[in-house]
Each structure stands twice: as structure tokens, then as C-alpha cells.
C-alpha atoms as a PDB file:
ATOM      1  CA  UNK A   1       0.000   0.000   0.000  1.00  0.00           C
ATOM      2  CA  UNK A   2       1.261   3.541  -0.824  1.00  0.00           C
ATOM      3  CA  UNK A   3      -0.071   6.070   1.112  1.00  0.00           C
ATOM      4  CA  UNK A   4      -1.511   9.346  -0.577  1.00  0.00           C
ATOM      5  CA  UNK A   5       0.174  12.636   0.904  1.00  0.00           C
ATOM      6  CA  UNK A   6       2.899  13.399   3.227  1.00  0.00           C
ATOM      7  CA  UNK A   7       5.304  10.344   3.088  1.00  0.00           C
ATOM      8  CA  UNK A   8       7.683  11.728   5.627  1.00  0.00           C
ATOM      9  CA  UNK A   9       5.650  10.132   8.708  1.00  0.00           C
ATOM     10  CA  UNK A  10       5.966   6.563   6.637  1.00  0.00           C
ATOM     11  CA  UNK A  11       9.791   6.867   6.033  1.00  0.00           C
ATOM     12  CA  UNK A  12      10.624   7.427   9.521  1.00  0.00           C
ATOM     13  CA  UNK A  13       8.920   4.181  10.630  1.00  0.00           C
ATOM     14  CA  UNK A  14      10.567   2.249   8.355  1.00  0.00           C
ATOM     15  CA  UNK A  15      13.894   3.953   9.272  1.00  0.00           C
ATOM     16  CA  UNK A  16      13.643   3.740  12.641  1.00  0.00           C
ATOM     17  CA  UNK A  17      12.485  -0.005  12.526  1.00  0.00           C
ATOM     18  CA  UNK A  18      15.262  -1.139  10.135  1.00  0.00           C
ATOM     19  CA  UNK A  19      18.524   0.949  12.503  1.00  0.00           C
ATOM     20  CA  UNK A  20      16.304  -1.401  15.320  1.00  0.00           C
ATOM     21  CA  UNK A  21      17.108  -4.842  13.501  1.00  0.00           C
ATOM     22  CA  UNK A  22      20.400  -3.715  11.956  1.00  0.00           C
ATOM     23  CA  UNK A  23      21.382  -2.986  15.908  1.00  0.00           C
ATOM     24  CA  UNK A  24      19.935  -5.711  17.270  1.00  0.00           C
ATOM     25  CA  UNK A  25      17.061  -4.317  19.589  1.00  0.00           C
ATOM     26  CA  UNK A  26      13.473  -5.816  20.416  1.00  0.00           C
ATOM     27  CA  UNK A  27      10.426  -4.218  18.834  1.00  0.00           C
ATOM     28  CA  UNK A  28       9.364  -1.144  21.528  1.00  0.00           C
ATOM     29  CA  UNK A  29       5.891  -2.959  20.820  1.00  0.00           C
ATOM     30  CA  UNK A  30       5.248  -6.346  20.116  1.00  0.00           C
ATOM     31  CA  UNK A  31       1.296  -6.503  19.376  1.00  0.00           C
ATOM     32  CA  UNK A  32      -0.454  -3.056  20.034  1.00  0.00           C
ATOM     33  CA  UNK A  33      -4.061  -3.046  20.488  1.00  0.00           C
ATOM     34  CA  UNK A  34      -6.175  -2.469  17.481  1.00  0.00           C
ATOM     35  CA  UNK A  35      -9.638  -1.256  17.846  1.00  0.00           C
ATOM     36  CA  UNK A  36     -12.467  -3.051  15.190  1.00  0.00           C
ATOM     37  CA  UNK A  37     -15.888  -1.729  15.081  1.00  0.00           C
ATOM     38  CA  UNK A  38     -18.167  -4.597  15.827  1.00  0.00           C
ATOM     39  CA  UNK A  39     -20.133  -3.950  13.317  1.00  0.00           C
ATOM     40  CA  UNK A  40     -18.215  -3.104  10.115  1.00  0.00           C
ATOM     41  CA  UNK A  41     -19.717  -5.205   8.129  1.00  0.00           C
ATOM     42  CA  UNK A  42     -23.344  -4.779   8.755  1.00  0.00           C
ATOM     43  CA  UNK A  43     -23.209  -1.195   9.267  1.00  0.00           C
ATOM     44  CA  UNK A  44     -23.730   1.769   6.629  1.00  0.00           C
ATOM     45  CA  UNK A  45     -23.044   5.368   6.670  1.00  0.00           C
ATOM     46  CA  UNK A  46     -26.464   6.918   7.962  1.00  0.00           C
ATOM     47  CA  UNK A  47     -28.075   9.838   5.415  1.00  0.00           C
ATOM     48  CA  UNK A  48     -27.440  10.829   2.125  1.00  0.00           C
ATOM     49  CA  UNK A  49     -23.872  10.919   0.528  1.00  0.00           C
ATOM     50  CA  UNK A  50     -21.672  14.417   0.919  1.00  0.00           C
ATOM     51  CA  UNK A  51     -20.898  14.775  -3.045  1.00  0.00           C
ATOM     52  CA  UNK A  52     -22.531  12.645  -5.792  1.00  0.00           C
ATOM     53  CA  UNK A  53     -20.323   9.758  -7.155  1.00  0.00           C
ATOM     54  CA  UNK A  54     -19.650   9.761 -10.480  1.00  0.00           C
ATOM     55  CA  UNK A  55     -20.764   6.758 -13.000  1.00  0.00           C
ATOM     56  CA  UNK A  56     -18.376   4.590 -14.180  1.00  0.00           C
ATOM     57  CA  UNK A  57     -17.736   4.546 -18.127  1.00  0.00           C
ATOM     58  CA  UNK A  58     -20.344   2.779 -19.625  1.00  0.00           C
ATOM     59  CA  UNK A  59     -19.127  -0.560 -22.154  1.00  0.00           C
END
């Protein structure tokens, strides 16, 4: 995945996690907690869209 935007956040993770395993440290974190919304896969955005999405070519 490449993220859109600033990709100075990005590089300095991978930086500072490669200088970690070139030294020889342990992770600072080995499994962080991620939060799920129960629901994510039942669950729809409530009201009408923001902006209108555009149709796709037609074939």
C-alpha cells in the first residue's frame, strides 16, 4: 500500500524499525491493540452521501 500525501511520517517508521534490527534491539511494541468496530460489516453510513459519485464509463 502507498499512502496518498505526506510520506515523511511513513519513512521514519521504516527507518527507525530497520537501525532497530540492523542494531539488534526488540520491537518497543510487540502486538499493540487495534480497535475493530463490531459492526463493520453490517453497518452503513447513515443519510445521504456528501458529493454525488460519479458513474463509471459505460461498455
Amino acid at each position: 500500500m502507498i499512502p496518498n500525501g505526506n510520506l515523511n511520517a511513513p519513512t521514519i517508521m521504516v527507518a527507525e524499525r530497520a537501525s532497530d534490527l540492523i542494531r539488534g534491539r526488540a520491537p518497543q511494541r510487540e502486538e499493540a491493540p487495534v480497535w475493530q468496530a463490531t459492526e463493520w460489516q453490517s453497518r452503513q453510513r447513515e443519510g445521504e452521501p456528501v458529493r454525488a459519485v460519479p458513474a463509471g464509463p459505460r461498455t
